[in-house]
C-alpha atoms as a PDB file:
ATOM      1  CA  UNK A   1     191.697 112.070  10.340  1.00  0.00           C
ATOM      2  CA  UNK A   2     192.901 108.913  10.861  1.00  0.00           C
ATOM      3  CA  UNK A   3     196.267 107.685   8.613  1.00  0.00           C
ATOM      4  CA  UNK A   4     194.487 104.597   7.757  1.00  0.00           C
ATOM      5  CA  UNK A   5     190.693 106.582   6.542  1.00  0.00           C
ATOM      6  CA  UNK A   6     193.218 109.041   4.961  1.00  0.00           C
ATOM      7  CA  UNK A   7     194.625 106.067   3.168  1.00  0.00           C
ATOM      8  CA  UNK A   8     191.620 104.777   1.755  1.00  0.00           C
ATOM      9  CA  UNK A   9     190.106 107.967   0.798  1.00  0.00           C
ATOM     10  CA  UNK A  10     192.962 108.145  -1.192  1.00  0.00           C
ATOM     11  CA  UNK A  11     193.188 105.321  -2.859  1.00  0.00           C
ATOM     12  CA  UNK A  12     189.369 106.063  -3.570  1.00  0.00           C
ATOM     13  CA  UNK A  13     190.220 109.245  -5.131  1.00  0.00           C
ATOM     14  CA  UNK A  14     193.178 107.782  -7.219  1.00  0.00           C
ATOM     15  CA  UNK A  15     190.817 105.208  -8.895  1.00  0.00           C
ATOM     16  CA  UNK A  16     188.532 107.651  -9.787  1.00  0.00           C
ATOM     17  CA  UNK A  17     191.113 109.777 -11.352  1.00  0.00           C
ATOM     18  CA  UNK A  18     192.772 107.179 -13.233  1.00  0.00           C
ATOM     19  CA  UNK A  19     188.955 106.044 -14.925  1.00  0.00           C
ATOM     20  CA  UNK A  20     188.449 109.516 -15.666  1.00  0.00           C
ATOM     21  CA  UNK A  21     191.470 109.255 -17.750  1.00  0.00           C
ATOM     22  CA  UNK A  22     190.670 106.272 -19.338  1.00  0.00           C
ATOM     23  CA  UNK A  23     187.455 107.416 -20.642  1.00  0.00           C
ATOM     24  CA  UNK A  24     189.036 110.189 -22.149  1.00  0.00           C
ATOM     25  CA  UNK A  25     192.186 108.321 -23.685  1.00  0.00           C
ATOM     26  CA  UNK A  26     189.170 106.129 -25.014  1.00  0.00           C
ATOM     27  CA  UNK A  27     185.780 104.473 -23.993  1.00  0.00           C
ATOM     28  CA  UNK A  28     183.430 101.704 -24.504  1.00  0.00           C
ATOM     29  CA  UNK A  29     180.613 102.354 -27.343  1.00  0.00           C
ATOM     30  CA  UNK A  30     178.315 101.475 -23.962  1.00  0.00           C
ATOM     31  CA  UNK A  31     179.864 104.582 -22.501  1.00  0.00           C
ATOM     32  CA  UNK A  32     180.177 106.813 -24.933  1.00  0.00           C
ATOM     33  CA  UNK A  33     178.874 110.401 -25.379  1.00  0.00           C
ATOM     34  CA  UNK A  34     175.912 110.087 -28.166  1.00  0.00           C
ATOM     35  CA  UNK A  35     176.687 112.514 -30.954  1.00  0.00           C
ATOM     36  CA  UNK A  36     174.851 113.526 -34.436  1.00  0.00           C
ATOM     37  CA  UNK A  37     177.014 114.331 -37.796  1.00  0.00           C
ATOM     38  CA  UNK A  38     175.951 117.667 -39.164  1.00  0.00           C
ATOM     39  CA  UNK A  39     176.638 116.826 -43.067  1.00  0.00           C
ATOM     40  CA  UNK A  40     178.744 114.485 -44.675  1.00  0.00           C
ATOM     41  CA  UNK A  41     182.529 114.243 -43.612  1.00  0.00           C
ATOM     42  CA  UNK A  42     185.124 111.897 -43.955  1.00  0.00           C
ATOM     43  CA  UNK A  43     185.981 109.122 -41.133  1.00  0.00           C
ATOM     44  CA  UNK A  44     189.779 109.060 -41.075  1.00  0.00           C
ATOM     45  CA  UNK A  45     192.120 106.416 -39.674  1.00  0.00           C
ATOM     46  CA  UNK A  46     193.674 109.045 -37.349  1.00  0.00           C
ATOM     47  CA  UNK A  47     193.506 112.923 -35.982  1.00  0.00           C
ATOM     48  CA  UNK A  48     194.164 114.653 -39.000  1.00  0.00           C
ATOM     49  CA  UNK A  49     193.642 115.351 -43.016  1.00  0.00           C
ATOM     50  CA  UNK A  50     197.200 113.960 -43.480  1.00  0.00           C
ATOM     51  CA  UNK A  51     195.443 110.420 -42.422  1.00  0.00           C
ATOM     52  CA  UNK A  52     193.593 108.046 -45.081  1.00  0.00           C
ATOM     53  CA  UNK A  53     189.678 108.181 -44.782  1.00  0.00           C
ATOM     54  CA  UNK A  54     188.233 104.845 -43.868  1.00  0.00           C
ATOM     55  CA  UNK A  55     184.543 105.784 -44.328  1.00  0.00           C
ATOM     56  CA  UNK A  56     181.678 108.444 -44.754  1.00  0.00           C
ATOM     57  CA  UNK A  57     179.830 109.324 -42.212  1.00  0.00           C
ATOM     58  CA  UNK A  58     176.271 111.194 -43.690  1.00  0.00           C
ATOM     59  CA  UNK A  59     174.312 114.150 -42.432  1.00  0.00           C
ATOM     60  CA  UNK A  60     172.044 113.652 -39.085  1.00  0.00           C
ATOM     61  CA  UNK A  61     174.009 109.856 -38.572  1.00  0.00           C
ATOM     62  CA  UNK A  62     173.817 109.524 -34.971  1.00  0.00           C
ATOM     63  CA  UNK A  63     177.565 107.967 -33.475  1.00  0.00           C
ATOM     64  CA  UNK A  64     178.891 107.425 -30.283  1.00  0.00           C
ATOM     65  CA  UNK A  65     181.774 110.059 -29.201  1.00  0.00           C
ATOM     66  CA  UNK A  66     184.751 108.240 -27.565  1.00  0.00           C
ATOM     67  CA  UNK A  67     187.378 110.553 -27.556  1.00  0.00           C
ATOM     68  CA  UNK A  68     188.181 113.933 -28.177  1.00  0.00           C
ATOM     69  CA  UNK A  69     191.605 115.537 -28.795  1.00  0.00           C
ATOM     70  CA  UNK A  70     191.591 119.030 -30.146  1.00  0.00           C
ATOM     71  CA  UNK A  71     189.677 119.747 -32.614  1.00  0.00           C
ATOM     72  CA  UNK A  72     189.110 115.755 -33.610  1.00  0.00           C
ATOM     73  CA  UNK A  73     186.987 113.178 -32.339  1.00  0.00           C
ATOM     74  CA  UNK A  74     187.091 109.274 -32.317  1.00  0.00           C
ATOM     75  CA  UNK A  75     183.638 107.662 -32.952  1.00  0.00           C
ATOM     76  CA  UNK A  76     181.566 104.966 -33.709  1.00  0.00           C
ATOM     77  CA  UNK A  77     179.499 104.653 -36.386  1.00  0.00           C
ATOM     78  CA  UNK A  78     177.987 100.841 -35.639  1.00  0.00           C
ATOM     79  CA  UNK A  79     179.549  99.280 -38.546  1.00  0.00           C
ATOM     80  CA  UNK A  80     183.600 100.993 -38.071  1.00  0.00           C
ATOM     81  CA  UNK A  81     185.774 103.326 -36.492  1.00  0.00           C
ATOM     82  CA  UNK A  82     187.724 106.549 -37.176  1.00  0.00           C
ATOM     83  CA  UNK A  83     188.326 110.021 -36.521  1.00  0.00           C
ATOM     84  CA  UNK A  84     186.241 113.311 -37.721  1.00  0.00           C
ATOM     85  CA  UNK A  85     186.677 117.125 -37.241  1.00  0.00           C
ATOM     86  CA  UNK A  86     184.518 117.713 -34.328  1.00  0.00           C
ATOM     87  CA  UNK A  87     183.062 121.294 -35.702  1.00  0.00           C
ATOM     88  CA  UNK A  88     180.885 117.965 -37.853  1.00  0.00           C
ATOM     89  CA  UNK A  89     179.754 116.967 -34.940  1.00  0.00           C
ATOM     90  CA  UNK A  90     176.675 118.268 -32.675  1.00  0.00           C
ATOM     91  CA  UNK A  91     175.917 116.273 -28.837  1.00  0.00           C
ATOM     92  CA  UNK A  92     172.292 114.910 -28.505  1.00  0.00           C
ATOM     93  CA  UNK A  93     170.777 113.511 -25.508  1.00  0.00           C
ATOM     94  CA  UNK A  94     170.410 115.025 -21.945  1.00  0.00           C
ATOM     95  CA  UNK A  95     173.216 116.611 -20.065  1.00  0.00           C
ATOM     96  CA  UNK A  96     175.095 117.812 -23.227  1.00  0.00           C
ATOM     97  CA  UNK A  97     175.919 121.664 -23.800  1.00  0.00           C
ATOM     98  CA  UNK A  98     176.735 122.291 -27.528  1.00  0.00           C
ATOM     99  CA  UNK A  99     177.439 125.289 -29.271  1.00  0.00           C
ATOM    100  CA  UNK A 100     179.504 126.969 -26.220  1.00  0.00           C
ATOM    101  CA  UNK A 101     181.146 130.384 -26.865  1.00  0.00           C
ATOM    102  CA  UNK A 102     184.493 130.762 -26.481  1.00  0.00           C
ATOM    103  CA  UNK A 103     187.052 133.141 -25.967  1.00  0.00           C
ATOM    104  CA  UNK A 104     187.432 133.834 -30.009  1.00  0.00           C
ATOM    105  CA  UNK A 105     183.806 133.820 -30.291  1.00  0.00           C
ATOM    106  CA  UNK A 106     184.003 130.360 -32.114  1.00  0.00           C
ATOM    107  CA  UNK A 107     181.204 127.591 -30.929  1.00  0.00           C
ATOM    108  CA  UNK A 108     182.738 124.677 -28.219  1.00  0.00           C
ATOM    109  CA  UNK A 109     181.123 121.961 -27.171  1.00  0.00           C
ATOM    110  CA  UNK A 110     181.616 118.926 -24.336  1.00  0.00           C
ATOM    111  CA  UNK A 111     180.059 115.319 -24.924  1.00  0.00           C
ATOM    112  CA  UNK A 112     178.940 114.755 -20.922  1.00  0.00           C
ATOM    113  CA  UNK A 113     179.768 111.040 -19.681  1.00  0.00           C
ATOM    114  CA  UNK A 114     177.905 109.772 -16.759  1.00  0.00           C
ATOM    115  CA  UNK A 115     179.818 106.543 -15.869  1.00  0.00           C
ATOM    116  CA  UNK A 116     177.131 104.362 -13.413  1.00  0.00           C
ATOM    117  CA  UNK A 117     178.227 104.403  -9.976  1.00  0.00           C
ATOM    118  CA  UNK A 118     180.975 106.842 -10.806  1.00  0.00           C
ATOM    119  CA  UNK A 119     181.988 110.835 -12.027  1.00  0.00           C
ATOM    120  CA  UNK A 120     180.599 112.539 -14.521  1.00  0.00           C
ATOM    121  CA  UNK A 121     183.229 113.246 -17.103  1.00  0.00           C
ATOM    122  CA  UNK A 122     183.285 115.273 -19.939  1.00  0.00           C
ATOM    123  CA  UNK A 123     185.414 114.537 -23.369  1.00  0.00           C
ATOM    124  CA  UNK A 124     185.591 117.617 -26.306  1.00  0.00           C
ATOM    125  CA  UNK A 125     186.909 119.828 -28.240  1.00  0.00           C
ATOM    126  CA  UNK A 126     187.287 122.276 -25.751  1.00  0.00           C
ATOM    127  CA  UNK A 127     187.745 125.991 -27.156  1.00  0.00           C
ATOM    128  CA  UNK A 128     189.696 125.010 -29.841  1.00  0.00           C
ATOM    129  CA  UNK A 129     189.387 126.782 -33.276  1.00  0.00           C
ATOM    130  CA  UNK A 130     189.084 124.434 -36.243  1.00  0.00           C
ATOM    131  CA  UNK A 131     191.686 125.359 -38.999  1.00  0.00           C
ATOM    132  CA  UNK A 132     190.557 126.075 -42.153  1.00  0.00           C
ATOM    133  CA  UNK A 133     192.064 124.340 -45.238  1.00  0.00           C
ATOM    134  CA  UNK A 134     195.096 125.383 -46.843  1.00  0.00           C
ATOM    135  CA  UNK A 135     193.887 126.153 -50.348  1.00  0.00           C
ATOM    136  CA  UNK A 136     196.456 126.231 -52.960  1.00  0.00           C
ATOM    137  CA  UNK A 137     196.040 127.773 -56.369  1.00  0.00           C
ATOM    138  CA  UNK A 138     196.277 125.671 -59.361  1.00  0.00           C
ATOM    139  CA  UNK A 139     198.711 126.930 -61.853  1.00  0.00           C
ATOM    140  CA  UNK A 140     197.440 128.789 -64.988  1.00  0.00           C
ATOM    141  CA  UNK A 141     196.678 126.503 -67.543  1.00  0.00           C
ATOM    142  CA  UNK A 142     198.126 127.194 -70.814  1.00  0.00           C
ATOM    143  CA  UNK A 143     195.609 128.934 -73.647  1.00  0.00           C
ATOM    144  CA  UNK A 144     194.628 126.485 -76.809  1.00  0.00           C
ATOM    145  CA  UNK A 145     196.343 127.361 -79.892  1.00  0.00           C
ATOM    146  CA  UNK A 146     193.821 127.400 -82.936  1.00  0.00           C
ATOM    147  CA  UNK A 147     195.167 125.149 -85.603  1.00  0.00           C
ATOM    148  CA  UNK A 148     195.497 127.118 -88.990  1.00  0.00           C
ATOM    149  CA  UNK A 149     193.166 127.837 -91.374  1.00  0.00           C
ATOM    150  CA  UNK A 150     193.316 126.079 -94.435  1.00  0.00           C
ATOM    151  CA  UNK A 151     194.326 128.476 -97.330  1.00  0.00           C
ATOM    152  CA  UNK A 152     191.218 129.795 -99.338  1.00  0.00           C
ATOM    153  CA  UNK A 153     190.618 128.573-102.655  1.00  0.00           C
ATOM    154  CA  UNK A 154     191.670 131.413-105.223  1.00  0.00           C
ATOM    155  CA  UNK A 155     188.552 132.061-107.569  1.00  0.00           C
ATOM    156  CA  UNK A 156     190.105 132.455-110.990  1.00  0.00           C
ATOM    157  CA  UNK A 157     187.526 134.900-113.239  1.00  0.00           C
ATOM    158  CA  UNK A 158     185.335 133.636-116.018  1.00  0.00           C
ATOM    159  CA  UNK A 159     184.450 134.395-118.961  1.00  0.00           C
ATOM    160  CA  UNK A 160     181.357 136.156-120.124  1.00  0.00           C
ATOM    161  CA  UNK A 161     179.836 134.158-122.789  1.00  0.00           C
ATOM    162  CA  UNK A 162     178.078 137.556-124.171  1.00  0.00           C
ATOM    163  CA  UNK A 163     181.640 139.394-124.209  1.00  0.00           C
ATOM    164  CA  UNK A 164     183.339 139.497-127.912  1.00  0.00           C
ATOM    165  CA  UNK A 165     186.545 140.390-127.514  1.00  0.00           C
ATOM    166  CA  UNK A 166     188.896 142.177-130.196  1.00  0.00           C
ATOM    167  CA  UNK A 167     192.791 141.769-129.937  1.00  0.00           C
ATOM    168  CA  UNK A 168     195.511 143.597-131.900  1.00  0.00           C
ATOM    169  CA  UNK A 169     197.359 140.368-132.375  1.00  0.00           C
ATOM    170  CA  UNK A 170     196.689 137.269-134.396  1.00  0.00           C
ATOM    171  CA  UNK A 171     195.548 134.254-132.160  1.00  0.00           C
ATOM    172  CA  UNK A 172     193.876 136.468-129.311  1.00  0.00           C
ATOM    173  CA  UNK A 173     197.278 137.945-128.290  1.00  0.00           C
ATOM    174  CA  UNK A 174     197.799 141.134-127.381  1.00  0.00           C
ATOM    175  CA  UNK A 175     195.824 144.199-126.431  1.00  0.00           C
ATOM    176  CA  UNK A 176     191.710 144.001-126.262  1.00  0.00           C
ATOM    177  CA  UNK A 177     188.474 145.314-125.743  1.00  0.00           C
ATOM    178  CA  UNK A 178     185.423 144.012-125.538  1.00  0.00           C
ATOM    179  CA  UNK A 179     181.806 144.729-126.962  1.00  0.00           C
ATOM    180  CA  UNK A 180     178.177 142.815-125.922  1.00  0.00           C
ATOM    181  CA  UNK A 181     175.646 142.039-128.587  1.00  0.00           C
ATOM    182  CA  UNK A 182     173.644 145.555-129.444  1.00  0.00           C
ATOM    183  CA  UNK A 183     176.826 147.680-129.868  1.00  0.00           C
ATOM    184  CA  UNK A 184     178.249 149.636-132.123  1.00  0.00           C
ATOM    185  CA  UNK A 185     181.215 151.698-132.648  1.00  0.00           C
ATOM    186  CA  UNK A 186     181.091 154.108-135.608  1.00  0.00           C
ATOM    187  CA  UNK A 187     184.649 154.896-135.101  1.00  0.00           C
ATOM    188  CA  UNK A 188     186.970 153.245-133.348  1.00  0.00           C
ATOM    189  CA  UNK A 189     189.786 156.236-133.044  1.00  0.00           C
ATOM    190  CA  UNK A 190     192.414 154.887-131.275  1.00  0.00           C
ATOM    191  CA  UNK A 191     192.198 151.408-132.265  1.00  0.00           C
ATOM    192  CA  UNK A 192     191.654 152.137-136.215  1.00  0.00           C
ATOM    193  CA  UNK A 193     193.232 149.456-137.983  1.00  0.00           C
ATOM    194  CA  UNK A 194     194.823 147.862-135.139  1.00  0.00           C
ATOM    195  CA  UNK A 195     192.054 144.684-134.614  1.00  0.00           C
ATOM    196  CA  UNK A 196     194.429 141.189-136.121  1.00  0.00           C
ATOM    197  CA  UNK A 197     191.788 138.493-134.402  1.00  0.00           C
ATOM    198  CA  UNK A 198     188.051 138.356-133.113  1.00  0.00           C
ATOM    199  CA  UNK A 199     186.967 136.124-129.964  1.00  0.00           C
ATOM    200  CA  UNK A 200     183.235 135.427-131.047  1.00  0.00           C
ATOM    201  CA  UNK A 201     182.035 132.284-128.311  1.00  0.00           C
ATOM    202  CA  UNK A 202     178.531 133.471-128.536  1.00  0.00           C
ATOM    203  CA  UNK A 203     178.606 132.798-132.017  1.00  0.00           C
ATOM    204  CA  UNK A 204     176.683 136.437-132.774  1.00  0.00           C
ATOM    205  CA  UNK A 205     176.942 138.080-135.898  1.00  0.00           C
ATOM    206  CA  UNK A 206     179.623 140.889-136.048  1.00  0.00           C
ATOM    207  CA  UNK A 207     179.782 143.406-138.913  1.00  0.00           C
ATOM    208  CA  UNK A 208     183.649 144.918-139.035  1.00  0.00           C
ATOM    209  CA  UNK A 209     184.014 147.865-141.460  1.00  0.00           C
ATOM    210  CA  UNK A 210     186.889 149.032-143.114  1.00  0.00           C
ATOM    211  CA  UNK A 211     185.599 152.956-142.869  1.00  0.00           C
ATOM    212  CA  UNK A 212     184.106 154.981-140.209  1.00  0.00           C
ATOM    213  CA  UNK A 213     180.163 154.800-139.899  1.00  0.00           C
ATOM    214  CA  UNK A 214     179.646 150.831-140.829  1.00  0.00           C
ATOM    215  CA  UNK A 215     180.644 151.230-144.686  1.00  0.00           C
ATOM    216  CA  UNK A 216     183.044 148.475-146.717  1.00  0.00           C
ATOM    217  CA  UNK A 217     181.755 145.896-143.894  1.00  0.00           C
ATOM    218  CA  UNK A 218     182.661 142.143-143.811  1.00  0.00           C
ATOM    219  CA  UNK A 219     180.333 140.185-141.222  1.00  0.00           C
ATOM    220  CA  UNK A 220     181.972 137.358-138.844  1.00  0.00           C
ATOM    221  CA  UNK A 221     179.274 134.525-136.888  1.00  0.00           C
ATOM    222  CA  UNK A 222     182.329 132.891-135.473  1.00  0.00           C
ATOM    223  CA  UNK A 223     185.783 133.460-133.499  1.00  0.00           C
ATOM    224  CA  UNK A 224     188.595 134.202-136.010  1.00  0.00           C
ATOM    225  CA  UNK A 225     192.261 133.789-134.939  1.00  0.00           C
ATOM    226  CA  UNK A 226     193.121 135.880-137.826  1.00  0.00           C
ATOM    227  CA  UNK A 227     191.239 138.345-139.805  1.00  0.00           C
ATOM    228  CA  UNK A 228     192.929 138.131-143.600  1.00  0.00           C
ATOM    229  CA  UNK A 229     193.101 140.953-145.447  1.00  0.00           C
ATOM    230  CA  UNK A 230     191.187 142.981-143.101  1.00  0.00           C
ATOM    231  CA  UNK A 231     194.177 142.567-140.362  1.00  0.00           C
ATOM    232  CA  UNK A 232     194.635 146.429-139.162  1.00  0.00           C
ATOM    233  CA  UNK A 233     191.956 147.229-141.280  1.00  0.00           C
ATOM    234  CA  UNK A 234     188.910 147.892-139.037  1.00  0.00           C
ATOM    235  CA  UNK A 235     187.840 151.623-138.299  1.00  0.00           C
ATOM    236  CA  UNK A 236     183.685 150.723-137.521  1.00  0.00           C
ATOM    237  CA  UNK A 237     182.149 147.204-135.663  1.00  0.00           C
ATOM    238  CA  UNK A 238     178.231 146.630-135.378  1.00  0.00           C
ATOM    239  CA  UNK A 239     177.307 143.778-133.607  1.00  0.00           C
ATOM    240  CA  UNK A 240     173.826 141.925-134.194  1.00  0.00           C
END
């Protein structure tokens, strides 16, 4: 071969090398591979999660493809620019080959260029395996502390307005028991002259008996703080 067809052939060869680069460093939207997103995913200012996102691109949005390195692409949406993971994005038109197996069984795919007048050159992902995102636990939050319970009120007993009470002491002091209107007590044994005052709020009519079985009787309608001459001198009660 001559030196000077050598020469040219070349030069011819070194031109096409040197586009092919170009389109895949980046290429016109006229020349781009035509691409479709697969659901919604961020457009980011650069290869990467550590860049800012700069748009949203939305499922089955058709975009050109202009350059792939790794496992990110740089396309065009129409109305801006960025850069997506490629496993969002699925070739459409002729010529294209998605879904490629590779060597770790993960899907590849090429975006096929045909430049007019020139090679066919292809711009993707190649075989590379997308990383999956480092997911960092959140740190236990803390459990709510109940706030107290307010103390309960304390219910204090009252008083039965039936009740008459009988206490050894003047001025309802001291020991007592208590009888309802209807009984009687024909002898009060242990407490045999020991009633000094009478708790009557019903106002009922009380017979109190110096002997056993309701005999030398003295009859009460009211409460009496003290009882007289019949102070310890109570061995029967009736009351009416």
């Amino acid at each position: 071969m001559h030196s000077k067809t050598r020469k040219s052939l070349l030069n011819f060869v070194t031109g096409i090398a040197i586009a092919a680069a170009a389109v895949v460093v980046f290429m016109p939207d006229a020349q781009a591979a035509p691409g479709t997103v697969t659901t919604n995913v961020n457009v980011r200012s650069g290869p990467g999660t550590n860049y800012g996102v700069v748009a949203v691109a939305v499922q089955g949005q058709r975009v050109d493809v202009q350059q792939c390195e790794r496992s990110w692409c740089y396309i065009n949406t129409g109305r801006t620019s960025g850069w997506v993971s490629a496993q969002y994005l699925q070739p459409t038109g002729g010529g294209n080959t998605p879904n490629r197996p590779n060597n770790n069984n993960q899907p590849g795919f090429n975006f096929d260029i045909t430049i007019p007048g020139g090679p066919s050159i292809s711009i993707g992902n190649g075989n590379q395996r997308p990383q999956p995102p480092v997911v960092r636990p959140e740190p236990p939050r803390p459990m709510p502390v109940p706030p107290p319970r307010p103390p309960r009120p304390q219910t204090m007993p009252q008083p039965v307005a039936d009740d008459i009470c009988f206490f050894d002491r003047t001025q309802f002091r001291g020991d007592s028991f208590c009888l309802q209107p209807g009984d009687a007590q024909r002898d009060l044994r242990g407490w045999t002259d020991r009633i000094s005052s009478i708790d009557n709020p019903g106002r009922y009519t009380i017979e109190v008996c110096s002997e056993r079985n309701f005999r030398g009787c003295r009859t009460y309608t009211t409460s009496a703080s003290s009882l007289g001459d019949f102070d310890d001198y109570i061995a029967s009660i009736r009351i009416r």
